[in-house]
N, C-alpha and C. Protein backbone atom coordinates (compact mmCIF):
# COMPACT_ATOMS: atom_id res chain seq x y z
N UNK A 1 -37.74 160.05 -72.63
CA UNK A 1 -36.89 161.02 -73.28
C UNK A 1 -37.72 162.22 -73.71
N UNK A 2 -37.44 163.44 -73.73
CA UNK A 2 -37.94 164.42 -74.20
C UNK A 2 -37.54 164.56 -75.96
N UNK A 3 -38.70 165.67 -76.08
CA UNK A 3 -38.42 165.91 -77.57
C UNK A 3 -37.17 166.21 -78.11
N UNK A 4 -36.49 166.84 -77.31
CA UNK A 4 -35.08 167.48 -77.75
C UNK A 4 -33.93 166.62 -77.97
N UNK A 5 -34.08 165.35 -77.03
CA UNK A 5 -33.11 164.40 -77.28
C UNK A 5 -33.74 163.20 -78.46
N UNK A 6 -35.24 163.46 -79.00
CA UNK A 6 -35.70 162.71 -80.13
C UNK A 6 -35.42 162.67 -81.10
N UNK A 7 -35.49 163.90 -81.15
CA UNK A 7 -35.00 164.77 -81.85
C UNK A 7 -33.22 165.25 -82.62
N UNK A 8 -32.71 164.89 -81.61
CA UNK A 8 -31.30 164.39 -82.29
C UNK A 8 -31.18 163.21 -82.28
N UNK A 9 -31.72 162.54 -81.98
CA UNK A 9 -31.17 161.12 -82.38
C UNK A 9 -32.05 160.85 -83.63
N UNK A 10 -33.30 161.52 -84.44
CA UNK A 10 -33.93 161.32 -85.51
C UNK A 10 -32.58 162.12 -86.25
N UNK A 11 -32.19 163.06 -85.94
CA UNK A 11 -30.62 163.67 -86.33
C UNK A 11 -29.98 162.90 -87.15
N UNK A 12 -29.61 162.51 -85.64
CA UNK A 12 -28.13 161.31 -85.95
C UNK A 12 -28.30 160.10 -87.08
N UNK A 13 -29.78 159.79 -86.88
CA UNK A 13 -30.30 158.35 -87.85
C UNK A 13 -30.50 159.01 -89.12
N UNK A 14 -30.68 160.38 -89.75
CA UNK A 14 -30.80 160.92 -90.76
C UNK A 14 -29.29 160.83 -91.36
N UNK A 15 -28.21 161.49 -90.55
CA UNK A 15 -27.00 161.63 -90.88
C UNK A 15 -25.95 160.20 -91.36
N UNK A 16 -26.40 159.47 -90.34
CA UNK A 16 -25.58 157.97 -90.44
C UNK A 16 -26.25 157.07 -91.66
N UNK A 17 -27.52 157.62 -92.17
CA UNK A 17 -28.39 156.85 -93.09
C UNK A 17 -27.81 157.64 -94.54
N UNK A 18 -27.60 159.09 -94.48
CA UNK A 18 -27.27 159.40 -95.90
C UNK A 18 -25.42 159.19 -95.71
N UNK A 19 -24.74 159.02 -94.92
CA UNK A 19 -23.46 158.72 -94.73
C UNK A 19 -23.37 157.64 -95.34
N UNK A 20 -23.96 156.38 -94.53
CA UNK A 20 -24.10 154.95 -95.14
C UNK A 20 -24.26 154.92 -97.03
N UNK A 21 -25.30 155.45 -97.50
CA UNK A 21 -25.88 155.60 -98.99
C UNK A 21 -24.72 156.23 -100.04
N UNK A 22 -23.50 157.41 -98.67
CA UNK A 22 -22.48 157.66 -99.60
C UNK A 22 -21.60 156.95 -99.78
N UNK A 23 -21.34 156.38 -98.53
CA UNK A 23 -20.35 155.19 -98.85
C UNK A 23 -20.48 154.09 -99.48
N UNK A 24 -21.72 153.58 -99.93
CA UNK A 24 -21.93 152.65 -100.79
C UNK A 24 -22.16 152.77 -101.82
N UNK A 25 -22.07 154.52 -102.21
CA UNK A 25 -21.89 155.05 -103.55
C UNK A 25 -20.41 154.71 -104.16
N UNK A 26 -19.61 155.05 -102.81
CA UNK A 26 -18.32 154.88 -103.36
C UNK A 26 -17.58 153.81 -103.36
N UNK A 27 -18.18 152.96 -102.57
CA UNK A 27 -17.27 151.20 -102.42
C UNK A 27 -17.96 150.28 -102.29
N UNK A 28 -19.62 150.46 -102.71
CA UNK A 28 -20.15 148.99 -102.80
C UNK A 28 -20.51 148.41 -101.85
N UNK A 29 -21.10 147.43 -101.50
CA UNK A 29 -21.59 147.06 -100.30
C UNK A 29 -20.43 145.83 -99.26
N UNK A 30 -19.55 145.64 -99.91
CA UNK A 30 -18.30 144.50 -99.48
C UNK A 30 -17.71 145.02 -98.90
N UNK A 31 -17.64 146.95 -98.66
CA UNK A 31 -15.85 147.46 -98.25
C UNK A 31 -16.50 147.16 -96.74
N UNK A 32 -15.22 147.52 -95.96
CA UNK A 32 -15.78 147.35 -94.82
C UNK A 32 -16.11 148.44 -93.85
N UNK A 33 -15.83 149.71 -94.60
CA UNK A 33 -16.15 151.31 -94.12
C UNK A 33 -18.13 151.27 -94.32
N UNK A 34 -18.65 150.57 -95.46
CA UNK A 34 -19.70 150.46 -95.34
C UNK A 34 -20.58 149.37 -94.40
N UNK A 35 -19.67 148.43 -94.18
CA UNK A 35 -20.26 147.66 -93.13
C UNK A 35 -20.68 147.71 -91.60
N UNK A 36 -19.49 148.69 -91.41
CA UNK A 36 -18.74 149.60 -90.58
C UNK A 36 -20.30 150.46 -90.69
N UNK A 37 -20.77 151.57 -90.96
CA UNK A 37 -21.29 152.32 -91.15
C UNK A 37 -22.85 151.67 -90.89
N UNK A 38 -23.30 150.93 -90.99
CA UNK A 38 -24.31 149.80 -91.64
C UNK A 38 -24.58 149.19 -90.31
N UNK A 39 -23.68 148.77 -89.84
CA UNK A 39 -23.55 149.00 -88.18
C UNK A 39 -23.96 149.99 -87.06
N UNK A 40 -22.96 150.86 -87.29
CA UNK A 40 -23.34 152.09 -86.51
C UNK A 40 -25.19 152.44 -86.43
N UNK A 41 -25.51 152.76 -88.23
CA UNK A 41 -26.79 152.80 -88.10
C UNK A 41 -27.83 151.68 -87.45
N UNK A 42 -27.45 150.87 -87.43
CA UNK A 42 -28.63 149.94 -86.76
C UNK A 42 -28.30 150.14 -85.34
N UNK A 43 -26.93 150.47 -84.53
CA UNK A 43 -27.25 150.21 -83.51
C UNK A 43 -27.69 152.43 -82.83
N UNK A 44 -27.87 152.65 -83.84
CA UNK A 44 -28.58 154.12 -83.28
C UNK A 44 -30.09 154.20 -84.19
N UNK A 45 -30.58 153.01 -84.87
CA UNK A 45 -32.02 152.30 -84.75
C UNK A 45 -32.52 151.89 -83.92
N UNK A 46 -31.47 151.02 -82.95
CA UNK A 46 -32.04 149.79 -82.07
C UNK A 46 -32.17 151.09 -80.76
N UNK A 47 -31.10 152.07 -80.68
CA UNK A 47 -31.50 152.68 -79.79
C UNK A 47 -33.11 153.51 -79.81
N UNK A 48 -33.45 153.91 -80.63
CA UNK A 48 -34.44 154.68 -81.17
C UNK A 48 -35.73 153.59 -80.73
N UNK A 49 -35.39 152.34 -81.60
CA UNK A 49 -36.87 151.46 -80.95
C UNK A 49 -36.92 151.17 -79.43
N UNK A 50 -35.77 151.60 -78.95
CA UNK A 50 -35.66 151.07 -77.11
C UNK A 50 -36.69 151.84 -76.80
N UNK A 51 -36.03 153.72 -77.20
CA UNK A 51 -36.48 154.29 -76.30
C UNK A 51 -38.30 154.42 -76.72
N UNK A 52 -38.66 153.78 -78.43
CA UNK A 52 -40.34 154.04 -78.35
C UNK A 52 -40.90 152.90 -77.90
N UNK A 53 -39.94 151.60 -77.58
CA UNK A 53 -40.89 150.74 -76.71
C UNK A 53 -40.91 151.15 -75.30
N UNK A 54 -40.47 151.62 -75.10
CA UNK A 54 -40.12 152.00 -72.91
C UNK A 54 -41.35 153.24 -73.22
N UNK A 55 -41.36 154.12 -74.11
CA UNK A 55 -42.29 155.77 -74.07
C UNK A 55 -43.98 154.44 -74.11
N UNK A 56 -44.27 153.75 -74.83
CA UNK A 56 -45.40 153.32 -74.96
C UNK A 56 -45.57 151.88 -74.08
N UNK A 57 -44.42 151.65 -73.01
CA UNK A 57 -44.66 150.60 -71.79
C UNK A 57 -44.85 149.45 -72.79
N UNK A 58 -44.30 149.32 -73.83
CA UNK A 58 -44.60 147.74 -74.36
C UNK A 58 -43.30 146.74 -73.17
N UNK A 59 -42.26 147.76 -73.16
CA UNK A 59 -41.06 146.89 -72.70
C UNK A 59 -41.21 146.87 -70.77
N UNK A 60 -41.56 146.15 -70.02
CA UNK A 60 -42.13 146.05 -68.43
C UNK A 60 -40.98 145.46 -68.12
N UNK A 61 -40.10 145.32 -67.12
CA UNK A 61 -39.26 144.34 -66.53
C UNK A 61 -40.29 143.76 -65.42
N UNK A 62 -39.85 142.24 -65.65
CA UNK A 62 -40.35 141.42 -64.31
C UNK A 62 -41.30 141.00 -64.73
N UNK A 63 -42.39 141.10 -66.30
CA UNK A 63 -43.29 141.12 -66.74
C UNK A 63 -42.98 140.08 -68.20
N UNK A 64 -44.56 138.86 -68.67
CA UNK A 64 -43.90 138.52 -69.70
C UNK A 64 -44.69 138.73 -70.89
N UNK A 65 -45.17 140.26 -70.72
CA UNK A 65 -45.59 141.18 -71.82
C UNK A 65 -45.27 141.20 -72.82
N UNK A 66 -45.49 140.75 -74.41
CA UNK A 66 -44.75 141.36 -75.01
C UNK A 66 -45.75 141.85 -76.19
N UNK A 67 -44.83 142.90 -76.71
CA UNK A 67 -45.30 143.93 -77.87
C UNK A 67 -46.08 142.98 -79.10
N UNK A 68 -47.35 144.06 -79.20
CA UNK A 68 -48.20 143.32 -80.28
C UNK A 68 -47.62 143.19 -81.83
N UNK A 69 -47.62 142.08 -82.45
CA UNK A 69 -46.88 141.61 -84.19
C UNK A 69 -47.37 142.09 -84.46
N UNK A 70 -46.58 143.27 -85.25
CA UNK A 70 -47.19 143.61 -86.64
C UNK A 70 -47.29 142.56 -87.83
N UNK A 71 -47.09 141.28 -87.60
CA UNK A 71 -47.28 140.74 -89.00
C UNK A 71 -48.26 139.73 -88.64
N UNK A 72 -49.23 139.45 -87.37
CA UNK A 72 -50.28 138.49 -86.91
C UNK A 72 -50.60 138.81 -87.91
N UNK A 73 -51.86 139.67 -88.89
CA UNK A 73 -52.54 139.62 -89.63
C UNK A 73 -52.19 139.39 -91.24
N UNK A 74 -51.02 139.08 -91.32
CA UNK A 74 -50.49 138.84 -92.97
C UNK A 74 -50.61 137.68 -93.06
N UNK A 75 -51.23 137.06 -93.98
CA UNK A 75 -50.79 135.94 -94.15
C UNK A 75 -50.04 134.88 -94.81
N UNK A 76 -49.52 133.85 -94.02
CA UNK A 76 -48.22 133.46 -94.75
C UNK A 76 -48.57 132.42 -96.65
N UNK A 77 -47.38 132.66 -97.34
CA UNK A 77 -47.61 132.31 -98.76
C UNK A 77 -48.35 130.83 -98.54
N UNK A 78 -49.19 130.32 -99.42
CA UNK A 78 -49.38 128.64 -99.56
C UNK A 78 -48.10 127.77 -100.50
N UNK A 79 -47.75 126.75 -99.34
CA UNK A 79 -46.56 126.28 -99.59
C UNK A 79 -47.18 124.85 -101.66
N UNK A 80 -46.10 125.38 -102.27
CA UNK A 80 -46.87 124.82 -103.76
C UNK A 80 -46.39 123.29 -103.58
């Protein structure tokens, strides 16, 4: 993708993110206009991570590559 179409879709994820924050100003997180909304934004997230795993070749078809964890190096709590 070029910058220009990054670029609106950093847009669109700005717009649907303070949309979302208004609607849960006004009805809480149960209505379903915010769920609704809450939605939308993740799936114009999920588009956004498509297109930066395909720009940096983490995502290969035919290949069983996959993208390096960011959380290998955390380590998990000690169980008490």
């Amino acid at each position: 993708m070029n910058n220009d179409a990054n670029l609106t879709l950093n847009q669109q994820i700005e717009s649907a993110r303070q949309r979302l924050h208004d609607l849960y100003e006004q009805y809480d997180f149960g209505h379903a206009c915010v769920l609704e909304q809450a939605m939308f934004l993740d799936e114009l997230m999920n588009q956004y991570n498509r297109m930066y795993l395909n720009k940096h070749h983490y995502v290969q078809s035919g290949t069983s590559e996959t993208p390096p964890s960011l959380c290998r190096n955390i380590p998990l709590p000690n169980p008490t």
